[in-house]
C-alpha atoms as a PDB file:
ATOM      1  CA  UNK A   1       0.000   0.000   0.000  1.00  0.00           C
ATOM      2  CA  UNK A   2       2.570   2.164   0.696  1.00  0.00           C
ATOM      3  CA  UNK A   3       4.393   2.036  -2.381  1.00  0.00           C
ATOM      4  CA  UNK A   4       1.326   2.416  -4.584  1.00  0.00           C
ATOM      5  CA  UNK A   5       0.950   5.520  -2.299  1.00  0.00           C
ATOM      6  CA  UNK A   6       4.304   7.018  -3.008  1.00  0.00           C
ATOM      7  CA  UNK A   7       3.572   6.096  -6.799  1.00  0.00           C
ATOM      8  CA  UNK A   8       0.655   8.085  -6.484  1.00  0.00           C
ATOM      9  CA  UNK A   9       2.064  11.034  -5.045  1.00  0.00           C
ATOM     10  CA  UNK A  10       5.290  10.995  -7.522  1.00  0.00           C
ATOM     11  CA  UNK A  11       2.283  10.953 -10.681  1.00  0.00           C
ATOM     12  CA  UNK A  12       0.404  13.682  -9.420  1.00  0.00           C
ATOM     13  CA  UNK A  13       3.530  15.755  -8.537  1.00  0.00           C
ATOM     14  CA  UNK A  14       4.873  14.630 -11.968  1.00  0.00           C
ATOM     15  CA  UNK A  15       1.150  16.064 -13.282  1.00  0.00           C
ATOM     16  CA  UNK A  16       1.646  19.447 -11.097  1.00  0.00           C
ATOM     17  CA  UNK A  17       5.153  20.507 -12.418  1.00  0.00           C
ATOM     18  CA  UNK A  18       4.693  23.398 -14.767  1.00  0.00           C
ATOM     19  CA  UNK A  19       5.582  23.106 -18.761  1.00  0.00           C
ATOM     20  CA  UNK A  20       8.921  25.069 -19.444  1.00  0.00           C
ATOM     21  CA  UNK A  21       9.234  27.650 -22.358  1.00  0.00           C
ATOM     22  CA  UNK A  22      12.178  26.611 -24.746  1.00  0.00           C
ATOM     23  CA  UNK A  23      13.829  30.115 -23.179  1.00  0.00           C
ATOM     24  CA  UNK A  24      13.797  29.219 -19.760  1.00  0.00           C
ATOM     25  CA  UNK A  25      14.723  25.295 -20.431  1.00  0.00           C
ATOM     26  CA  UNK A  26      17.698  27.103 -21.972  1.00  0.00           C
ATOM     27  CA  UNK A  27      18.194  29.360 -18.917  1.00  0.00           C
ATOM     28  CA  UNK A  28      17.680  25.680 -16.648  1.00  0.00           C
ATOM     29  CA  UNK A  29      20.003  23.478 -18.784  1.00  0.00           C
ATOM     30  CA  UNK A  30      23.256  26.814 -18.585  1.00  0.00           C
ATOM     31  CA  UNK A  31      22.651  26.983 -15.027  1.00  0.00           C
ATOM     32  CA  UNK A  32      22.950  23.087 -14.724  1.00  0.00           C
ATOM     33  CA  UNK A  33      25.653  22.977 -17.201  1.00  0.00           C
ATOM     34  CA  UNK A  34      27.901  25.434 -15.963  1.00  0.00           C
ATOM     35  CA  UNK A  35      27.183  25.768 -12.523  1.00  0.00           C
ATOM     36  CA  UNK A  36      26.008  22.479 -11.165  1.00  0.00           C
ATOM     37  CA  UNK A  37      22.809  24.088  -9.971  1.00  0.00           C
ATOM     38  CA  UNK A  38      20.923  21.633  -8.347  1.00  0.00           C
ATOM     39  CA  UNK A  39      17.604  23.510  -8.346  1.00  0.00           C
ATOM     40  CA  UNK A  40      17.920  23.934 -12.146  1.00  0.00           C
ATOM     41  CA  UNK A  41      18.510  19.957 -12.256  1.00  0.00           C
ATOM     42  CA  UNK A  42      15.154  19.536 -10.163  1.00  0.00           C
ATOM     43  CA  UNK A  43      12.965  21.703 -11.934  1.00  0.00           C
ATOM     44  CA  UNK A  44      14.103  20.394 -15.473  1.00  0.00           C
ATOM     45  CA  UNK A  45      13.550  16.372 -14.647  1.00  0.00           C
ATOM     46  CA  UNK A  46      10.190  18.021 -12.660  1.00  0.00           C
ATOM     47  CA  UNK A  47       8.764  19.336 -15.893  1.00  0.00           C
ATOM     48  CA  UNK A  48       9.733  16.003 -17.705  1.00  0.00           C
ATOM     49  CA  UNK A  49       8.517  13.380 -15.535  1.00  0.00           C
ATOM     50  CA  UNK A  50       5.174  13.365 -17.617  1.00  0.00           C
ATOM     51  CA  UNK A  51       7.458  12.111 -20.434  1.00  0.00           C
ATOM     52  CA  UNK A  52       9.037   9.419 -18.481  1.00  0.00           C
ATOM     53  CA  UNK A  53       5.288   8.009 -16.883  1.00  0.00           C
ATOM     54  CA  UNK A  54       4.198   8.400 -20.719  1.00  0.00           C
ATOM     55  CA  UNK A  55       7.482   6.188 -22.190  1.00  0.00           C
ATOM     56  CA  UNK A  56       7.058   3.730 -18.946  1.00  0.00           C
ATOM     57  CA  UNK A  57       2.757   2.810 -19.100  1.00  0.00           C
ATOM     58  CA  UNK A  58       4.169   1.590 -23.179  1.00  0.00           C
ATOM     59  CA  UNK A  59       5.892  -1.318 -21.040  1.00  0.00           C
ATOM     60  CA  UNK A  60       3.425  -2.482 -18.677  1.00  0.00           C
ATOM     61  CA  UNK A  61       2.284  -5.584 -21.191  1.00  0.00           C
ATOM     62  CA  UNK A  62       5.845  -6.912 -19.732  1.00  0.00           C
ATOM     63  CA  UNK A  63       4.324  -7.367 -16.165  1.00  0.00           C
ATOM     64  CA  UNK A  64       6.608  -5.306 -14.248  1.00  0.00           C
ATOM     65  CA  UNK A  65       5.615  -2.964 -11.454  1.00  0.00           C
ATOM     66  CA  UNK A  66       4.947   0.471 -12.862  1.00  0.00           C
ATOM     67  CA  UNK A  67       6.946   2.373  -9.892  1.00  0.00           C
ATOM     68  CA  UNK A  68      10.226   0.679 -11.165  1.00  0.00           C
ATOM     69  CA  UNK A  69       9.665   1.223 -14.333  1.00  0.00           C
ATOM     70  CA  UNK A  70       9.393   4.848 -13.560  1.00  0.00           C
ATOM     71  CA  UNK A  71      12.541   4.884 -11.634  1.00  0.00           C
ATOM     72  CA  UNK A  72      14.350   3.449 -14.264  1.00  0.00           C
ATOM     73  CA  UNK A  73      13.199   6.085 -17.100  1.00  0.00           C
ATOM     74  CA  UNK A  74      13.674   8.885 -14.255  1.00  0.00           C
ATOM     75  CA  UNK A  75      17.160   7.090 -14.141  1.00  0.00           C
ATOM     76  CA  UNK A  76      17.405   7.573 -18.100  1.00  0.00           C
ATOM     77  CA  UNK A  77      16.108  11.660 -17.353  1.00  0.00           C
ATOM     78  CA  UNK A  78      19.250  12.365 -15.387  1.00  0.00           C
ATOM     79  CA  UNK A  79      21.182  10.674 -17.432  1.00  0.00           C
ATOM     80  CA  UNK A  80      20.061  12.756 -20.330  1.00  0.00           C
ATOM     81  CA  UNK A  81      20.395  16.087 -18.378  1.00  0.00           C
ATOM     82  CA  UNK A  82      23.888  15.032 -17.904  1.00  0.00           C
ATOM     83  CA  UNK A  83      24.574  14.724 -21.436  1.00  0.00           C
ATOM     84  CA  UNK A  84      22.570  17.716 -23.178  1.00  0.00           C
ATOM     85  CA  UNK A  85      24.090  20.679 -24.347  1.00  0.00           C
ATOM     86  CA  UNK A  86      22.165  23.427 -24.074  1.00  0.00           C
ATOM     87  CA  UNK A  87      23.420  24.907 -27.460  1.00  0.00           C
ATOM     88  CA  UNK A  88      22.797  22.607 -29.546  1.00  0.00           C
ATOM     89  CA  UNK A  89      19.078  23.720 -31.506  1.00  0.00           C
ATOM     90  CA  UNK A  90      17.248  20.588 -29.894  1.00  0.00           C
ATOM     91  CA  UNK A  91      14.584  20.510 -27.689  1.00  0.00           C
ATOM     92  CA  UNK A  92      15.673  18.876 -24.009  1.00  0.00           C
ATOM     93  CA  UNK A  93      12.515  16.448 -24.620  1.00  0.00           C
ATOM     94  CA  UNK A  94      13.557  15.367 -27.915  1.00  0.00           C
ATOM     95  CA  UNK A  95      17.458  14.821 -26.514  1.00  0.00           C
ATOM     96  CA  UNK A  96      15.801  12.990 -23.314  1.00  0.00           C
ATOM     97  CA  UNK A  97      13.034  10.734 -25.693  1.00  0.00           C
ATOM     98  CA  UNK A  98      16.586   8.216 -26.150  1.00  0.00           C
ATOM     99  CA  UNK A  99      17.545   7.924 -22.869  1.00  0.00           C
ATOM    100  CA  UNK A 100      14.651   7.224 -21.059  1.00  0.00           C
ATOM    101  CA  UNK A 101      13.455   4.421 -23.663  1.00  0.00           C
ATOM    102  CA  UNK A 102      16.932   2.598 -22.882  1.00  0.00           C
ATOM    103  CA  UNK A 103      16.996   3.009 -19.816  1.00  0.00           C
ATOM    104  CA  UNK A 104      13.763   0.962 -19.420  1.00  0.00           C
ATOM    105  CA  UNK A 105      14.013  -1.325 -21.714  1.00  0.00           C
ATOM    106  CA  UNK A 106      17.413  -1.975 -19.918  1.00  0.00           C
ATOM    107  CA  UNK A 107      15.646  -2.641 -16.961  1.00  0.00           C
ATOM    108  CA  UNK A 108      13.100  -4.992 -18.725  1.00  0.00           C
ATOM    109  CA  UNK A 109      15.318  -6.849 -20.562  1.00  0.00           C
ATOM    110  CA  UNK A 110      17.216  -7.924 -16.867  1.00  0.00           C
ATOM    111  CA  UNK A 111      14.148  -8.615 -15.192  1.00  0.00           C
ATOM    112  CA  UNK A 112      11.261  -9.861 -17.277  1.00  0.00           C
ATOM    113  CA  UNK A 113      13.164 -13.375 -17.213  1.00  0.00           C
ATOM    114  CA  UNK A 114      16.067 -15.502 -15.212  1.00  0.00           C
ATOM    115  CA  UNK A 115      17.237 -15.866 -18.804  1.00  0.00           C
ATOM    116  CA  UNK A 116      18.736 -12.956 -19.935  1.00  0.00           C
ATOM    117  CA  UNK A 117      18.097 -12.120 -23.835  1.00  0.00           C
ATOM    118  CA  UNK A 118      18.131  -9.405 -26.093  1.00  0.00           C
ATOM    119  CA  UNK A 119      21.824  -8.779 -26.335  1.00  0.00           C
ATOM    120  CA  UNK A 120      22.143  -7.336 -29.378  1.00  0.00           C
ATOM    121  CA  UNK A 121      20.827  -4.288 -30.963  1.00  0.00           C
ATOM    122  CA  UNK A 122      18.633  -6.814 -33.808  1.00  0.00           C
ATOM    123  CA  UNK A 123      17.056  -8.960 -30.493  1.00  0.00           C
ATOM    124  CA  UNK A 124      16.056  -5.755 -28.288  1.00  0.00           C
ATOM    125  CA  UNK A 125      14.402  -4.942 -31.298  1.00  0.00           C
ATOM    126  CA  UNK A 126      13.154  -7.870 -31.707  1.00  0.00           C
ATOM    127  CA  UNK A 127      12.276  -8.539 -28.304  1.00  0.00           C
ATOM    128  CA  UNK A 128      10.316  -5.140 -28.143  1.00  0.00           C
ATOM    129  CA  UNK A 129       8.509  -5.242 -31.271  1.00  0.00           C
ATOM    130  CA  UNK A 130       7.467  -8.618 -31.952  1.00  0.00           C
ATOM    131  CA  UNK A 131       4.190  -8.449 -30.746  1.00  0.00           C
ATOM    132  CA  UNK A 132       3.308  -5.351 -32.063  1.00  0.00           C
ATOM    133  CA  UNK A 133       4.182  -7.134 -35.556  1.00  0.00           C
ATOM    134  CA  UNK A 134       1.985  -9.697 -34.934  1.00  0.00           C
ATOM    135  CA  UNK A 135      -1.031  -8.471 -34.072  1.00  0.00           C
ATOM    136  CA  UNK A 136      -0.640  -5.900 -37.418  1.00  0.00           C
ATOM    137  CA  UNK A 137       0.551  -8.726 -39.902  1.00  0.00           C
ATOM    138  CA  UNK A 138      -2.452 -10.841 -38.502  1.00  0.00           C
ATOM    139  CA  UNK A 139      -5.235  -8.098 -38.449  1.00  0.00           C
ATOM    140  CA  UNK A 140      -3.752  -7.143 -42.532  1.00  0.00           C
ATOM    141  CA  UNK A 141      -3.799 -10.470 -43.436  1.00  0.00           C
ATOM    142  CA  UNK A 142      -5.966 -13.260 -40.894  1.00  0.00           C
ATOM    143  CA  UNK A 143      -5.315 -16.187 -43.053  1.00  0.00           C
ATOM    144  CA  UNK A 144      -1.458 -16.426 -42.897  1.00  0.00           C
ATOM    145  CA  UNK A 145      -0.113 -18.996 -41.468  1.00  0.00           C
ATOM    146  CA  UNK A 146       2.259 -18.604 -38.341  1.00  0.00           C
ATOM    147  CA  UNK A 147       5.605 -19.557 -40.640  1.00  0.00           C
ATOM    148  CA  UNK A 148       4.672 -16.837 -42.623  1.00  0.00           C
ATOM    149  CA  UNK A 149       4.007 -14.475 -40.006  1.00  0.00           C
ATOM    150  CA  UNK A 150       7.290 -15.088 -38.659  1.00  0.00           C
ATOM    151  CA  UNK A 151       8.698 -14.740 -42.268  1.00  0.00           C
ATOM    152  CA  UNK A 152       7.321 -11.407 -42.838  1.00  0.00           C
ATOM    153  CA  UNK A 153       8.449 -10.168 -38.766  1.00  0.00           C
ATOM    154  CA  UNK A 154      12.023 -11.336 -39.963  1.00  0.00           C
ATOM    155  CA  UNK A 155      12.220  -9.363 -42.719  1.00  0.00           C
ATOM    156  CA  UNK A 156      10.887  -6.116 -40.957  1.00  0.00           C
ATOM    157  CA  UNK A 157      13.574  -6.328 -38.414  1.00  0.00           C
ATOM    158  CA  UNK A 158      16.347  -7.878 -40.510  1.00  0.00           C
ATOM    159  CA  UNK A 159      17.025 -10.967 -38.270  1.00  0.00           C
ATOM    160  CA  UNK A 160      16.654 -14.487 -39.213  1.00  0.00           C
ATOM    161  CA  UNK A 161      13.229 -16.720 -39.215  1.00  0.00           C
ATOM    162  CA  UNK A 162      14.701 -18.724 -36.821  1.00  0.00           C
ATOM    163  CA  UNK A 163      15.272 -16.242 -34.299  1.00  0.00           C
ATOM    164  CA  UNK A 164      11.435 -14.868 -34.365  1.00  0.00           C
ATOM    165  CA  UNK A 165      10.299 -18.352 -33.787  1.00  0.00           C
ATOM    166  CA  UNK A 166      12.820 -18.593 -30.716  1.00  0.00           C
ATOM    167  CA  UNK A 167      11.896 -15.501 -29.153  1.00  0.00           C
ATOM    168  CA  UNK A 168       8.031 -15.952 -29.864  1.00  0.00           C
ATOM    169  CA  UNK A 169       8.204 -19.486 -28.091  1.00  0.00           C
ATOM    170  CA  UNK A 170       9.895 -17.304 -24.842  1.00  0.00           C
ATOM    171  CA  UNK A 171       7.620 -14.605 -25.141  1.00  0.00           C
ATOM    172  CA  UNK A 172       4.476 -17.026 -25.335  1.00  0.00           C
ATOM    173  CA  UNK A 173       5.292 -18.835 -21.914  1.00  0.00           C
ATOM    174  CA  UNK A 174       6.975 -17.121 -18.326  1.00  0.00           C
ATOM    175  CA  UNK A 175       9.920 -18.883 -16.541  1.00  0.00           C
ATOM    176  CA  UNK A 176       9.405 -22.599 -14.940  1.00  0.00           C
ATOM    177  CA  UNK A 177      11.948 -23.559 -12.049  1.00  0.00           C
ATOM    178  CA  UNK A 178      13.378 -26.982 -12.167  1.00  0.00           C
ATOM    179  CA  UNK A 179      12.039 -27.340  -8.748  1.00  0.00           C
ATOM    180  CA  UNK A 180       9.021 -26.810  -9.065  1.00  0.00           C
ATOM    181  CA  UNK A 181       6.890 -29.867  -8.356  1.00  0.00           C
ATOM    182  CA  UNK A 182       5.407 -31.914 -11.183  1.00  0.00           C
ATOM    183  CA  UNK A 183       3.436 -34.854  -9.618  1.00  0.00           C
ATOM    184  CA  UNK A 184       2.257 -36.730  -6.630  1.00  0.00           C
ATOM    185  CA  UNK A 185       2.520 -40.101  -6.283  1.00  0.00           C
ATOM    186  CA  UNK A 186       0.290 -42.739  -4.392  1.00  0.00           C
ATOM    187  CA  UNK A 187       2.526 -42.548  -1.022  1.00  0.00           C
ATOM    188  CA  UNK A 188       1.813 -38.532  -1.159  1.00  0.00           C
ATOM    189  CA  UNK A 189       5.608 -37.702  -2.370  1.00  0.00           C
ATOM    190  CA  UNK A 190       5.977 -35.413  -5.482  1.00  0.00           C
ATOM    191  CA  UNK A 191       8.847 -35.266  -7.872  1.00  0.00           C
ATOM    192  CA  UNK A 192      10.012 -31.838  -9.532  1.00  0.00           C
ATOM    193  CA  UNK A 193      10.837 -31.260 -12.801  1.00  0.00           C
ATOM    194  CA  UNK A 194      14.644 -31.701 -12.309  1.00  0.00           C
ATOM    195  CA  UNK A 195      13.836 -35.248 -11.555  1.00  0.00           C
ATOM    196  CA  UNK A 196      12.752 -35.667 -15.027  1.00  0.00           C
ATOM    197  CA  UNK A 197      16.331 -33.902 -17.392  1.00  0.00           C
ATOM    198  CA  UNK A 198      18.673 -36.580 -18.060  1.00  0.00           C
ATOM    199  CA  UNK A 199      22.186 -36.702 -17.565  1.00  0.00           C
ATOM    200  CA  UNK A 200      24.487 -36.940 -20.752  1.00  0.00           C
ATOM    201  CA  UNK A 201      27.253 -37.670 -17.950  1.00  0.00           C
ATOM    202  CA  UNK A 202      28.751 -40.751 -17.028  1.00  0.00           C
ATOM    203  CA  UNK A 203      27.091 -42.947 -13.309  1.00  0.00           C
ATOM    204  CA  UNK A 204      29.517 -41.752 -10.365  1.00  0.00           C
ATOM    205  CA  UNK A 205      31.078 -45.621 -10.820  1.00  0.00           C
ATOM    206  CA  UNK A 206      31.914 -45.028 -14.127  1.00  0.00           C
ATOM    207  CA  UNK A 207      33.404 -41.642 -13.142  1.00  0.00           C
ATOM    208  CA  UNK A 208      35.468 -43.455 -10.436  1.00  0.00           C
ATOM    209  CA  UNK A 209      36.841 -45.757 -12.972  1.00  0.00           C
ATOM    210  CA  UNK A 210      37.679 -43.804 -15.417  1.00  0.00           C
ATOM    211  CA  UNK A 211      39.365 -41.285 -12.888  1.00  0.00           C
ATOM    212  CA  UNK A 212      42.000 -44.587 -11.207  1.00  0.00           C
ATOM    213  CA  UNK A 213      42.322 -45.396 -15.044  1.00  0.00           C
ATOM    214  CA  UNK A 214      43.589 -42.424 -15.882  1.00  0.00           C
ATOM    215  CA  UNK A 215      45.713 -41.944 -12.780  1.00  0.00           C
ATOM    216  CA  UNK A 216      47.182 -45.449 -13.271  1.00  0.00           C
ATOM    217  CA  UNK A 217      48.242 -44.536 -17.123  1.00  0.00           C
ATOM    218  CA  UNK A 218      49.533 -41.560 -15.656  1.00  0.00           C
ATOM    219  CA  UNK A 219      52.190 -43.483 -13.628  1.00  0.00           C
ATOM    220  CA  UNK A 220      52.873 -45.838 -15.946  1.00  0.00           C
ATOM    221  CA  UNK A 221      53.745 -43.156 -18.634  1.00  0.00           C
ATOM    222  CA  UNK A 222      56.372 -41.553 -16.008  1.00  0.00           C
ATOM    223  CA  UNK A 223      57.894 -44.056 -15.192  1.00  0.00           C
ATOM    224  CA  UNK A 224      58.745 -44.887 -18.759  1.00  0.00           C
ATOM    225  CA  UNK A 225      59.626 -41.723 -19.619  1.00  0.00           C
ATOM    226  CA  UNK A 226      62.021 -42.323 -16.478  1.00  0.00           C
ATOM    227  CA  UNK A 227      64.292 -44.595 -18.974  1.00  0.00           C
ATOM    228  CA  UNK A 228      64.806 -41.944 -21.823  1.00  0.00           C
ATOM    229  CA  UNK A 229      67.869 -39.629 -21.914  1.00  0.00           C
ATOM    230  CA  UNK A 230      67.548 -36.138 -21.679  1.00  0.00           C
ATOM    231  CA  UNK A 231      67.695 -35.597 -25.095  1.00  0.00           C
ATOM    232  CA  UNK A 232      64.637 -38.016 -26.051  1.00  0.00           C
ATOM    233  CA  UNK A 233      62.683 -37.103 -23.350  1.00  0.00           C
ATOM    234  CA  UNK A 234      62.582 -33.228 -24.306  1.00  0.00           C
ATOM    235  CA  UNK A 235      61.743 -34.172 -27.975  1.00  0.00           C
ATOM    236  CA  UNK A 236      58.987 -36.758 -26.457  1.00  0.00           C
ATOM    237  CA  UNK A 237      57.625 -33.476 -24.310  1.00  0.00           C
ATOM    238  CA  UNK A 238      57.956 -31.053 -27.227  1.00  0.00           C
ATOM    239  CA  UNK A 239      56.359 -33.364 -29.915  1.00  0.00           C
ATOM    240  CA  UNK A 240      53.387 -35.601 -28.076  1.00  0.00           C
ATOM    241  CA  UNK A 241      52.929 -34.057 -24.871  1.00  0.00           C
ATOM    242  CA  UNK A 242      52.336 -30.156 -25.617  1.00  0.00           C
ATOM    243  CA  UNK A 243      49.004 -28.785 -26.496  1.00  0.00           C
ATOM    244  CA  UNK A 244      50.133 -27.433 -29.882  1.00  0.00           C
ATOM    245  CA  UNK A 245      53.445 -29.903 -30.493  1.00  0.00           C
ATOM    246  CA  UNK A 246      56.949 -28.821 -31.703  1.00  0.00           C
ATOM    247  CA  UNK A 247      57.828 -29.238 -35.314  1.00  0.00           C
ATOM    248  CA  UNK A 248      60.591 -31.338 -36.530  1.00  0.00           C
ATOM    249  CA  UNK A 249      62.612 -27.875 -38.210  1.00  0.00           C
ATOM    250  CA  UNK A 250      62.408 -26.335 -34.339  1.00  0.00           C
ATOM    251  CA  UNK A 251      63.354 -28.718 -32.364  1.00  0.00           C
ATOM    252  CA  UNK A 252      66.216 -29.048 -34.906  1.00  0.00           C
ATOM    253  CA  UNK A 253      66.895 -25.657 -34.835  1.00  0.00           C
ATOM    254  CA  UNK A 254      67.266 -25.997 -31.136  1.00  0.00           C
ATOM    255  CA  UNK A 255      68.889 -28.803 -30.654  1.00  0.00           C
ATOM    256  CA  UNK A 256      71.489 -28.382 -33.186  1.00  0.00           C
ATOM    257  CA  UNK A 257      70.528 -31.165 -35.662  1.00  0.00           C
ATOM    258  CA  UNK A 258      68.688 -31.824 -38.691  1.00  0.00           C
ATOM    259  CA  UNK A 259      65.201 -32.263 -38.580  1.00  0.00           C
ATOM    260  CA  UNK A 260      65.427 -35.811 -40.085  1.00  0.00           C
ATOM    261  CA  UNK A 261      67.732 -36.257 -37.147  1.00  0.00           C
ATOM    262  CA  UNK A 262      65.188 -35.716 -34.097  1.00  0.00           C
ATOM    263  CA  UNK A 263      62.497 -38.017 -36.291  1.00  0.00           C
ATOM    264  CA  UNK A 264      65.036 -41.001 -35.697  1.00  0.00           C
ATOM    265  CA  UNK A 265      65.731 -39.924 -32.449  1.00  0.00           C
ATOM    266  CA  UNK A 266      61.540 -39.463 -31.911  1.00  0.00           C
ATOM    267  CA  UNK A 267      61.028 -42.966 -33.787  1.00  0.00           C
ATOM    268  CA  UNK A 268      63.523 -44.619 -31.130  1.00  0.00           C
ATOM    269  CA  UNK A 269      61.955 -43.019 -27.951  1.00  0.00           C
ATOM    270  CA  UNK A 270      58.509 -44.037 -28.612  1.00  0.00           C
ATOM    271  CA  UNK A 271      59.679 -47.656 -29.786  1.00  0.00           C
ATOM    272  CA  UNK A 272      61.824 -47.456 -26.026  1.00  0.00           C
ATOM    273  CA  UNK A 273      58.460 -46.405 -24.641  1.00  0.00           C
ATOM    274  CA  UNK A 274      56.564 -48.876 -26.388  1.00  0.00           C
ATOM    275  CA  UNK A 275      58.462 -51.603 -25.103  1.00  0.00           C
ATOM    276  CA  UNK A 276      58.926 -50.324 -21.764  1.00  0.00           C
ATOM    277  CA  UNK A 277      55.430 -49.835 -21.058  1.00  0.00           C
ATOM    278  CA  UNK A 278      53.937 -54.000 -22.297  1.00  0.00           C
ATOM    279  CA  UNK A 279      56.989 -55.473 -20.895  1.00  0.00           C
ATOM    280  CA  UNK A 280      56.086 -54.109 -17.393  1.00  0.00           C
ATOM    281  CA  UNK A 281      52.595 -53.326 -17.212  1.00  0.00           C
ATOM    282  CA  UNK A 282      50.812 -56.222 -19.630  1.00  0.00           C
ATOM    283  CA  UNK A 283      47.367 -55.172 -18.790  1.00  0.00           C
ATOM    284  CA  UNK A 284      48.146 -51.452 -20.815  1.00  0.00           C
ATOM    285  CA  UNK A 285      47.098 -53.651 -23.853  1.00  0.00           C
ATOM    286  CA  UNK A 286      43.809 -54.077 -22.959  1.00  0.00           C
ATOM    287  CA  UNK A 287      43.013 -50.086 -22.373  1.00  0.00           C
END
């Protein structure tokens, strides 16, 4: 109650402000400009606040509370009187009309859903004007079908087909948690929807097993790399066990020797390696 008191009292004061003459706006904006008059600020945002109610009640289809909505274009106002310069031939309305639209539809766009969407430029615009587009295409034309509807919104906007069908599907429906509960079963207990996604992961024992697999290899690799000299086990590291893997002419270059030189000396470490690794652990031929 209280708030849709205080949003009450912040419309009518809105509705109370006196209109400014493009003179004294002038006069308002110079003052605020050059001097950091506060009382100049006030009185300018004070005559515009009927501007930022108007731009905000264009967003209440999106089901959030008008008093934030408000805020967030009065956030948008300030911003603009920040920005305009009061030489410029422009109206302060006209300079402010930008601000306080993003500025809302800012604050929409992180709040209608969990999901955030709309990053780009093409989906706010998207986002925003898709049902608008609708209901015209359908009122011109009732007997299109819906993939041409979404054909024609496409090509208004310049985004893809795809992408109107994607955000009409989120626009259609609100936000489900995964815990919310689905059913109840004879003994009284209910499952929730996150009982129901399946797991593209391994079962924990297959996790386990995998994990002392991989930890045994692990051992068994160092301690035949144990039996190489230095020189074979740097080529070995360079060339099979870096992320992007030395060539032949580098290591060459490095070492001092051709680069058909470190293949033969390559060839003979992993044939060392090879036989290392069956002659003391048998069971590596069966991974």
């Amino acid at each position: 109650m209280k708030a849709i008191s205080a949003n009450r009292q912040m419309v009518r004061a809105a509705m109370a402000a006196p209109y400014l003459e493009r003179d004294e706006e002038h006069d308002l904006a110079v003052r605020w400009k050059d001097k950091k008059d506060q009382d100049a600020l006030h009185r300018i945002t004070m005559a515009h606040m009927r501007l930022v109610i108007s731009m905000a009640a264009k967003f209440r289809n999106f089901a959030l509370p008008m008093n934030d909505l408000i805020q967030e274009g009065h956030v948008g106002l300030l911003e603009a009187a920040a920005r305009f310069d009061p030489e410029r031939d422009v109206r302060f309305s006209t300079y402010a009309t930008w601000w306080i639209r993003a500025s809302i539809q800012d604050y929409v766009l992180r709040n209608w859903s969990i999901v955030r969407g709309g990053t780009s430029s093409a989906q706010k615009s998207l986002f925003f004007n898709l049902r608008r587009l609708r209901a015209k295409i359908a009122q011109d034309d009732p007997s299109l079908s819906e993939s041409a509807i979404q054909s024609q919104i496409a090509n208004s906007l310049g985004v893809h087909a795809k992408d109107v069908a994607v955000m009409d599907a989120r626009l259609s429906g609100s936000d489900s948690s995964l815990n919310a509960p689905m059913s109840a079963g004879d003994d009284g207990s209910s499952s929730d929807r996150m009982d129901f996604l399946k797991s593209e992961d391994p079962l924990p024992d297959e996790q386990v097993s995998m994990m002392i697999d991989e930890e045994r290899r692990n051992v068994w690799l160092d301690d035949a790399l144990n039996t190489l000299n230095p020189r074979e086990l740097r080529i070995i590291r360079e060339r099979r066990l870096s992320e992007e893997g030395a060539t032949l002419e580098s290591l060459g270059s490095e070492l001092g020797i051709s680069k058909e030189r470190v293949r033969q000396i390559e060839n003979r470490a992993l044939e060392k390696l090879r036989t290392v690794l069956t002659a003391e652990t048998p069971e590596i031929a069966s991974l």
